[in-house]
PDB file of N, CA and C in Angstrom:
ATOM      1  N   UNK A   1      99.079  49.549  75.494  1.00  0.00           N
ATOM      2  CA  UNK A   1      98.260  50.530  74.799  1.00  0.00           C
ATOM      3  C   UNK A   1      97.270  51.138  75.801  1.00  0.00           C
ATOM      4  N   UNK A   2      97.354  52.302  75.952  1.00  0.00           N
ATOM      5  CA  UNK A   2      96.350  53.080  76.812  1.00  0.00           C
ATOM      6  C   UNK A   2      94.989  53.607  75.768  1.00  0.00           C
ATOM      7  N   UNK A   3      93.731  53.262  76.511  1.00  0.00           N
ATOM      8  CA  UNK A   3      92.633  53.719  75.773  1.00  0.00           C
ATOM      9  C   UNK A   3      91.960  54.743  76.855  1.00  0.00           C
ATOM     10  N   UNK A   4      91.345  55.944  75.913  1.00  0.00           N
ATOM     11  CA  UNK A   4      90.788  56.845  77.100  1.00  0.00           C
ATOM     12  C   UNK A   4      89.433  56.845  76.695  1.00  0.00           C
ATOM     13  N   UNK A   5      88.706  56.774  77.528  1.00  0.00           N
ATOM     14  CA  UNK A   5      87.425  57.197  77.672  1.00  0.00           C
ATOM     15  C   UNK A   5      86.643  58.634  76.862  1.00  0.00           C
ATOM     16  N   UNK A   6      85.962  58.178  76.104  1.00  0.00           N
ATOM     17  CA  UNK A   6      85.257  59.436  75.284  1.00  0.00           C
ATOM     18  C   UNK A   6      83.888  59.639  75.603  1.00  0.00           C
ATOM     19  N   UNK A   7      83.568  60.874  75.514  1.00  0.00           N
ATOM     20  CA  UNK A   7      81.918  61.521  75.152  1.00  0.00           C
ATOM     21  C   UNK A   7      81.456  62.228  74.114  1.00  0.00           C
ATOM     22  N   UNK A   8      80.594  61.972  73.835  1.00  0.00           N
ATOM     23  CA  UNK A   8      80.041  62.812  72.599  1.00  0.00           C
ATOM     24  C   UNK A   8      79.165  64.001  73.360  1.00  0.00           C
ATOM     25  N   UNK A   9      79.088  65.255  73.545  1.00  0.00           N
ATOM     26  CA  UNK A   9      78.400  66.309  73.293  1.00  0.00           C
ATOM     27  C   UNK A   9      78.050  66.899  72.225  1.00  0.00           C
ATOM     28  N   UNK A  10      77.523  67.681  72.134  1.00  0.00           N
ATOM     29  CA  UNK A  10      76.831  69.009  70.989  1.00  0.00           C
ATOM     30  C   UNK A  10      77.405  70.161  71.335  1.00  0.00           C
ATOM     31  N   UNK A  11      78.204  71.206  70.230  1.00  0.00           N
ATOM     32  CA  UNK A  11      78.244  72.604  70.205  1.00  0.00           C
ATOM     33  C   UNK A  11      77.657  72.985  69.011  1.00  0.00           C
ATOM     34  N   UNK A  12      76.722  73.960  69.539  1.00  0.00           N
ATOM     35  CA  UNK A  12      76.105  74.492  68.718  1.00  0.00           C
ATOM     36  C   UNK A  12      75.429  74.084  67.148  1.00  0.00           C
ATOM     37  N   UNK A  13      74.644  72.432  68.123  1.00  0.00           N
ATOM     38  CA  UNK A  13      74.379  71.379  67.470  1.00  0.00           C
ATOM     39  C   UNK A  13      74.903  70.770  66.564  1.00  0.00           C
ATOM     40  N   UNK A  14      76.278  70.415  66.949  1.00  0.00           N
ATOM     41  CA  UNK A  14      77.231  70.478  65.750  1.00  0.00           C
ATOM     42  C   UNK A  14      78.048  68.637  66.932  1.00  0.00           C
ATOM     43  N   UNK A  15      78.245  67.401  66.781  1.00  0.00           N
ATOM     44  CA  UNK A  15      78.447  66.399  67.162  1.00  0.00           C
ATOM     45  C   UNK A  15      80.185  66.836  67.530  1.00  0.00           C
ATOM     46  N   UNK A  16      80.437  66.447  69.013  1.00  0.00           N
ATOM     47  CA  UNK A  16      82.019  66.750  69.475  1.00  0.00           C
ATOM     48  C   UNK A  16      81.944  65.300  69.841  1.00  0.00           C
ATOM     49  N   UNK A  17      83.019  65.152  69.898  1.00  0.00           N
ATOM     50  CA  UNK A  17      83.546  64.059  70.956  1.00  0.00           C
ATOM     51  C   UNK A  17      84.756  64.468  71.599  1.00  0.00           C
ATOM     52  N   UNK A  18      84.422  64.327  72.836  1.00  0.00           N
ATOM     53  CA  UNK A  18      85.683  64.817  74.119  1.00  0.00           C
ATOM     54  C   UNK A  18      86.202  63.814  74.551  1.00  0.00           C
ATOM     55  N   UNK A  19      87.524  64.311  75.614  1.00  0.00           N
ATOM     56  CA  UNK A  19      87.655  62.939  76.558  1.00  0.00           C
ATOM     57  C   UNK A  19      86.749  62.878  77.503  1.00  0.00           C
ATOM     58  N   UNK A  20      86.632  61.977  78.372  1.00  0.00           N
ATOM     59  CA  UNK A  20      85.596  62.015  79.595  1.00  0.00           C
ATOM     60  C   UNK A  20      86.390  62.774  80.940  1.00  0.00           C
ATOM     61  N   UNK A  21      85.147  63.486  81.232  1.00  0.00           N
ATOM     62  CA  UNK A  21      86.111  64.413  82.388  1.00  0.00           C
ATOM     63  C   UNK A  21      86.557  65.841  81.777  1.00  0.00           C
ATOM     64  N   UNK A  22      86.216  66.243  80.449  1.00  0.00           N
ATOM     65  CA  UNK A  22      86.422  67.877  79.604  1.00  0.00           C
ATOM     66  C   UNK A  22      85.677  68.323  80.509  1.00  0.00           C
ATOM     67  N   UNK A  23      86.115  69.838  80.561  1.00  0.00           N
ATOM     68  CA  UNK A  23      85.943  70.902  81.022  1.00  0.00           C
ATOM     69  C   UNK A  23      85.127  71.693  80.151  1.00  0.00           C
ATOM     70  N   UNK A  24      84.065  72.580  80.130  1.00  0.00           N
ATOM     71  CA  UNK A  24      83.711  73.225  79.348  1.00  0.00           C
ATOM     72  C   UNK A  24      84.806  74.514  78.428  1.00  0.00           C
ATOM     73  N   UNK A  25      86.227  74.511  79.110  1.00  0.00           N
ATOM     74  CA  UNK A  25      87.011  75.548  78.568  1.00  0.00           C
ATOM     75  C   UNK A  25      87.412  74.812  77.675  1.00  0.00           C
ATOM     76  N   UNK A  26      87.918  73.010  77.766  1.00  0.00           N
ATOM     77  CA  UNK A  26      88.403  71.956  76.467  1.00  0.00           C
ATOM     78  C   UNK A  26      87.545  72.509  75.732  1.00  0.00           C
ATOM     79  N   UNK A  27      86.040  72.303  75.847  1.00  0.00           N
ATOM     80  CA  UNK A  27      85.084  72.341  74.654  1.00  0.00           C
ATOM     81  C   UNK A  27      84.916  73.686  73.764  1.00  0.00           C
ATOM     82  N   UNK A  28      85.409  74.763  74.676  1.00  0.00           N
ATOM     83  CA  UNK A  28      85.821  76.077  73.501  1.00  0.00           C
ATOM     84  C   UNK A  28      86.814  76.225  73.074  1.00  0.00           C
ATOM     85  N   UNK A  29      87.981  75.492  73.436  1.00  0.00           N
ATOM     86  CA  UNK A  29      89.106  75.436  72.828  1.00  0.00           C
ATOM     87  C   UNK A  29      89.423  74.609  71.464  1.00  0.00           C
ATOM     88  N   UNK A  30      88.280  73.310  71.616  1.00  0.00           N
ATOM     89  CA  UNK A  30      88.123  72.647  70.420  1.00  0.00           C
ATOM     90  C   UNK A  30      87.493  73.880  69.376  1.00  0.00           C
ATOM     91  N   UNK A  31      86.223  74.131  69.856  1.00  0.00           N
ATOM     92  CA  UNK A  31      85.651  75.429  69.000  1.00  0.00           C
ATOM     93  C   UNK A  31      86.583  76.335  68.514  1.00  0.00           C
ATOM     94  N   UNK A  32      87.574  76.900  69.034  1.00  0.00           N
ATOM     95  CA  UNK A  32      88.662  77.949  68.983  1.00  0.00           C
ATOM     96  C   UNK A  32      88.077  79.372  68.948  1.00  0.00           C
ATOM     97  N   UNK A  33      86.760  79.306  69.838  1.00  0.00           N
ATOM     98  CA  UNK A  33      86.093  80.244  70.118  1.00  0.00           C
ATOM     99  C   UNK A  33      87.102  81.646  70.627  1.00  0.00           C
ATOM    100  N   UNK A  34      86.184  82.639  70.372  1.00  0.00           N
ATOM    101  CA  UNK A  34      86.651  83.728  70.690  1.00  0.00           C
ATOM    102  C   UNK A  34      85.931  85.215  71.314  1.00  0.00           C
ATOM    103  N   UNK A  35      86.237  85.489  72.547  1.00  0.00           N
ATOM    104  CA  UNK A  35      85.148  86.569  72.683  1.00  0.00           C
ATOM    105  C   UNK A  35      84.779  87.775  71.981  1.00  0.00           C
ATOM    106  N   UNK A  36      83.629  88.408  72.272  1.00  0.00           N
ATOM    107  CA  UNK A  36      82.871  88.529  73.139  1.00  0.00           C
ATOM    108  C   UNK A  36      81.825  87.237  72.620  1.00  0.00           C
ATOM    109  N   UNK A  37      81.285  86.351  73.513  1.00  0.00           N
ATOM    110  CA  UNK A  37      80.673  85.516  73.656  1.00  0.00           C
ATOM    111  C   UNK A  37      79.704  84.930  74.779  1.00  0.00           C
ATOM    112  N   UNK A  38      78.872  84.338  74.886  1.00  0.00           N
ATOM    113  CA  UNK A  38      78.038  83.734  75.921  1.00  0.00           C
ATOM    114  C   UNK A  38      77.825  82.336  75.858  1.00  0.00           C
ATOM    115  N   UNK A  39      77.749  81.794  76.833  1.00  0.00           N
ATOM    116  CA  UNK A  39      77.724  80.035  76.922  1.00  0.00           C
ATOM    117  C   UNK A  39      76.759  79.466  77.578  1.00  0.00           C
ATOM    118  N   UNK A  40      75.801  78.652  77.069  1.00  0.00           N
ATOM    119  CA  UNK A  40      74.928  77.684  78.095  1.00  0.00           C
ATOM    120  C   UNK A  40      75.382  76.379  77.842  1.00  0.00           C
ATOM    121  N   UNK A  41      74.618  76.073  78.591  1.00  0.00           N
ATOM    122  CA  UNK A  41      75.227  74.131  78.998  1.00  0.00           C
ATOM    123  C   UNK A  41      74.169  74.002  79.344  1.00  0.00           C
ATOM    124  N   UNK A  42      73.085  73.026  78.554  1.00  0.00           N
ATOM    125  CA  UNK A  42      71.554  72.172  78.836  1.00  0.00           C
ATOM    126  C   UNK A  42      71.076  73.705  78.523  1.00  0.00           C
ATOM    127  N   UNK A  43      70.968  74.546  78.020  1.00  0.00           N
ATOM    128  CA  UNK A  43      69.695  75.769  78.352  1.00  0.00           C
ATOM    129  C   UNK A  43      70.219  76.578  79.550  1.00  0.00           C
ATOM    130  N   UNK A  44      71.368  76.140  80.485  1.00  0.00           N
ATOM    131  CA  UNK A  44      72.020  77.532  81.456  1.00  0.00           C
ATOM    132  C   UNK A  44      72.761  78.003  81.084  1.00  0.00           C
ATOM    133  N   UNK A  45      72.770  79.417  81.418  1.00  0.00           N
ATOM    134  CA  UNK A  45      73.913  80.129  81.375  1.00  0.00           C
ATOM    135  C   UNK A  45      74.888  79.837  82.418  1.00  0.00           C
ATOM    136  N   UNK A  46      75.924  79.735  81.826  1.00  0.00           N
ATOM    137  CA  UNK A  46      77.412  79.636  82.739  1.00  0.00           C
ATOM    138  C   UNK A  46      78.444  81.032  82.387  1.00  0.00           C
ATOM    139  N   UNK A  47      78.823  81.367  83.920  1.00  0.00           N
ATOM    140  CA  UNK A  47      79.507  83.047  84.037  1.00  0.00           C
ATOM    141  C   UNK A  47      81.416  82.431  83.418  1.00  0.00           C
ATOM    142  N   UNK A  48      81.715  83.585  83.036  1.00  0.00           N
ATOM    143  CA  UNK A  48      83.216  83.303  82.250  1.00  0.00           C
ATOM    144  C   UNK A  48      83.990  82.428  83.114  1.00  0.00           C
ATOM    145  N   UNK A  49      83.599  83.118  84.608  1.00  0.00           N
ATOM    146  CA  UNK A  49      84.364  82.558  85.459  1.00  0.00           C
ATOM    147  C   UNK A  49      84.573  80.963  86.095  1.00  0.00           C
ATOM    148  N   UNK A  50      83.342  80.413  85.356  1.00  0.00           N
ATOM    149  CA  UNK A  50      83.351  78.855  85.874  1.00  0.00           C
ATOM    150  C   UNK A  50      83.625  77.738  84.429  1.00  0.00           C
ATOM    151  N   UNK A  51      83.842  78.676  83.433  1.00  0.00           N
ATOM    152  CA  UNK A  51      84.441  77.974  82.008  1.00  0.00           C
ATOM    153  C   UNK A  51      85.434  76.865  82.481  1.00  0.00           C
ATOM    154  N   UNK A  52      86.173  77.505  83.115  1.00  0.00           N
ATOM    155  CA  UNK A  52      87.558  76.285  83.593  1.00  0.00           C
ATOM    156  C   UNK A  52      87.252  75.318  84.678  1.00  0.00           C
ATOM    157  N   UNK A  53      86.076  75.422  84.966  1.00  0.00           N
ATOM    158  CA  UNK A  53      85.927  74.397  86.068  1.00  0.00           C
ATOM    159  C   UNK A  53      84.220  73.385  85.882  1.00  0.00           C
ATOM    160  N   UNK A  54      83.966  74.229  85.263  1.00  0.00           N
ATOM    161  CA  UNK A  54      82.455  73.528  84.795  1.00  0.00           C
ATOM    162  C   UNK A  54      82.478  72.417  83.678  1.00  0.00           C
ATOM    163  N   UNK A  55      82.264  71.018  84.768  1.00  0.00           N
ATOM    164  CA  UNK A  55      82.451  69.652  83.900  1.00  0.00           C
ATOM    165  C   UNK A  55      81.068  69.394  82.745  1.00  0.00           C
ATOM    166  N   UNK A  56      81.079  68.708  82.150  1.00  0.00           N
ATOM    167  CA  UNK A  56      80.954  67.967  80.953  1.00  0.00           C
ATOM    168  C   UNK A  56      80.352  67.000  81.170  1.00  0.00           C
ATOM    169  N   UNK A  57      79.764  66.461  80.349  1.00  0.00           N
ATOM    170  CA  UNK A  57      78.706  65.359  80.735  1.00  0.00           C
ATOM    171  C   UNK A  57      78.483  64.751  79.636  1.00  0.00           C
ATOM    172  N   UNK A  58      78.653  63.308  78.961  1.00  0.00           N
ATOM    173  CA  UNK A  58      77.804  62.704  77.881  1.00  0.00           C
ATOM    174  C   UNK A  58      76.629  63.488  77.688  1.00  0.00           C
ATOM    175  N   UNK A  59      76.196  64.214  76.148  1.00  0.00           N
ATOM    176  CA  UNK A  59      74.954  64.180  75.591  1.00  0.00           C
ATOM    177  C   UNK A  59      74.696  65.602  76.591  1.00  0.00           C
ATOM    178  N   UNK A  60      75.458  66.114  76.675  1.00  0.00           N
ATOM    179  CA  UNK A  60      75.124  67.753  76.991  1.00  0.00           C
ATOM    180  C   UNK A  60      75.566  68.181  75.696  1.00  0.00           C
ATOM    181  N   UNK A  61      74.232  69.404  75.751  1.00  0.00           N
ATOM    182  CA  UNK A  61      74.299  70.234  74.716  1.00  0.00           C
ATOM    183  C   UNK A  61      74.581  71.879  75.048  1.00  0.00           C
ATOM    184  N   UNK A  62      75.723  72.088  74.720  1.00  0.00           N
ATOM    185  CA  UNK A  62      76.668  73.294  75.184  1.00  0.00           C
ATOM    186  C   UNK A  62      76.522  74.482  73.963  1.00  0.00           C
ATOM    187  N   UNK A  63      76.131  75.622  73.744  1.00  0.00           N
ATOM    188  CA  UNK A  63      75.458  76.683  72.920  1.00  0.00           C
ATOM    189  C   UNK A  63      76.417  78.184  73.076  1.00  0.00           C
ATOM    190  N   UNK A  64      77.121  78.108  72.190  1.00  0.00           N
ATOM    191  CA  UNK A  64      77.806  79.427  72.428  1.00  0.00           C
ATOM    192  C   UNK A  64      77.549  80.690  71.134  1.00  0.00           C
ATOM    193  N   UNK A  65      76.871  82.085  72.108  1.00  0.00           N
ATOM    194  CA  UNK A  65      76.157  82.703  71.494  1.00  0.00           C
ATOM    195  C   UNK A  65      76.865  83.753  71.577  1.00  0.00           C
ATOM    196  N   UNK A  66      76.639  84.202  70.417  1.00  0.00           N
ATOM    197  CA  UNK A  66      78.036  85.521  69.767  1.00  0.00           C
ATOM    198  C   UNK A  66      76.650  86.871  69.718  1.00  0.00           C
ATOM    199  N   UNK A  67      77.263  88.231  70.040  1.00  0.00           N
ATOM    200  CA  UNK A  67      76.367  89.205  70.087  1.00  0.00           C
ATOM    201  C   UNK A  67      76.102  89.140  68.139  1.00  0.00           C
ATOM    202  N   UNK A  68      74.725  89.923  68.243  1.00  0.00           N
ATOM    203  CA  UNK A  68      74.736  90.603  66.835  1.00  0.00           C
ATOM    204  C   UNK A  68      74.663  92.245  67.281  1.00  0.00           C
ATOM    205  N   UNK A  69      74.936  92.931  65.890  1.00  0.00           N
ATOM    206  CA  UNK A  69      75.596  94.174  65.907  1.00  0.00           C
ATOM    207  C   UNK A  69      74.363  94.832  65.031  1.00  0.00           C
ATOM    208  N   UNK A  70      74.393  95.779  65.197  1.00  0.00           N
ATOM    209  CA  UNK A  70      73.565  96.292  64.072  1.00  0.00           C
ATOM    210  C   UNK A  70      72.531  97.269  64.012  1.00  0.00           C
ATOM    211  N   UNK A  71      71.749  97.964  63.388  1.00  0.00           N
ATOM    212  CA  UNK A  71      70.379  98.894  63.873  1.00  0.00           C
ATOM    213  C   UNK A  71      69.752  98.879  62.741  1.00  0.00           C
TER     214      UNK A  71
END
């Protein structure tokens, strides 16, 4: 029996649990997010371009912010 290693993070204060070692792109894919969108991790902003490579951490809190529209 193989056991894998888990973490719990936050999206959009909402309790995930990942494997250990997710990528921040796993963690929008769980979301099934969709653009146009913006992402921090702890309070930073992270550019589209480092989604697939920007690791994960126990007890990071990851915030994905959708435009509003409107006048």
């Amino acid at each position: 029996m193989t056991t894998t290693s888990t973490m719990n993070i936050l999206i959009n204060d909402k309790p995930c649990t990942l494997p250990e070692g997710a990528l921040l792109a796993d963690a929008l894919a769980v979301l099934q997010a969709v653009p146009p969108f913006a992402v921090a991790v702890n309070r930073e902003f992270v550019p589209r371009s480092a989604y697939a490579t920007h690791p994960l951490h126990a007890d990071d809190r990851v915030e994905v912010i959708r435009p509003v529209t409107g006048g």
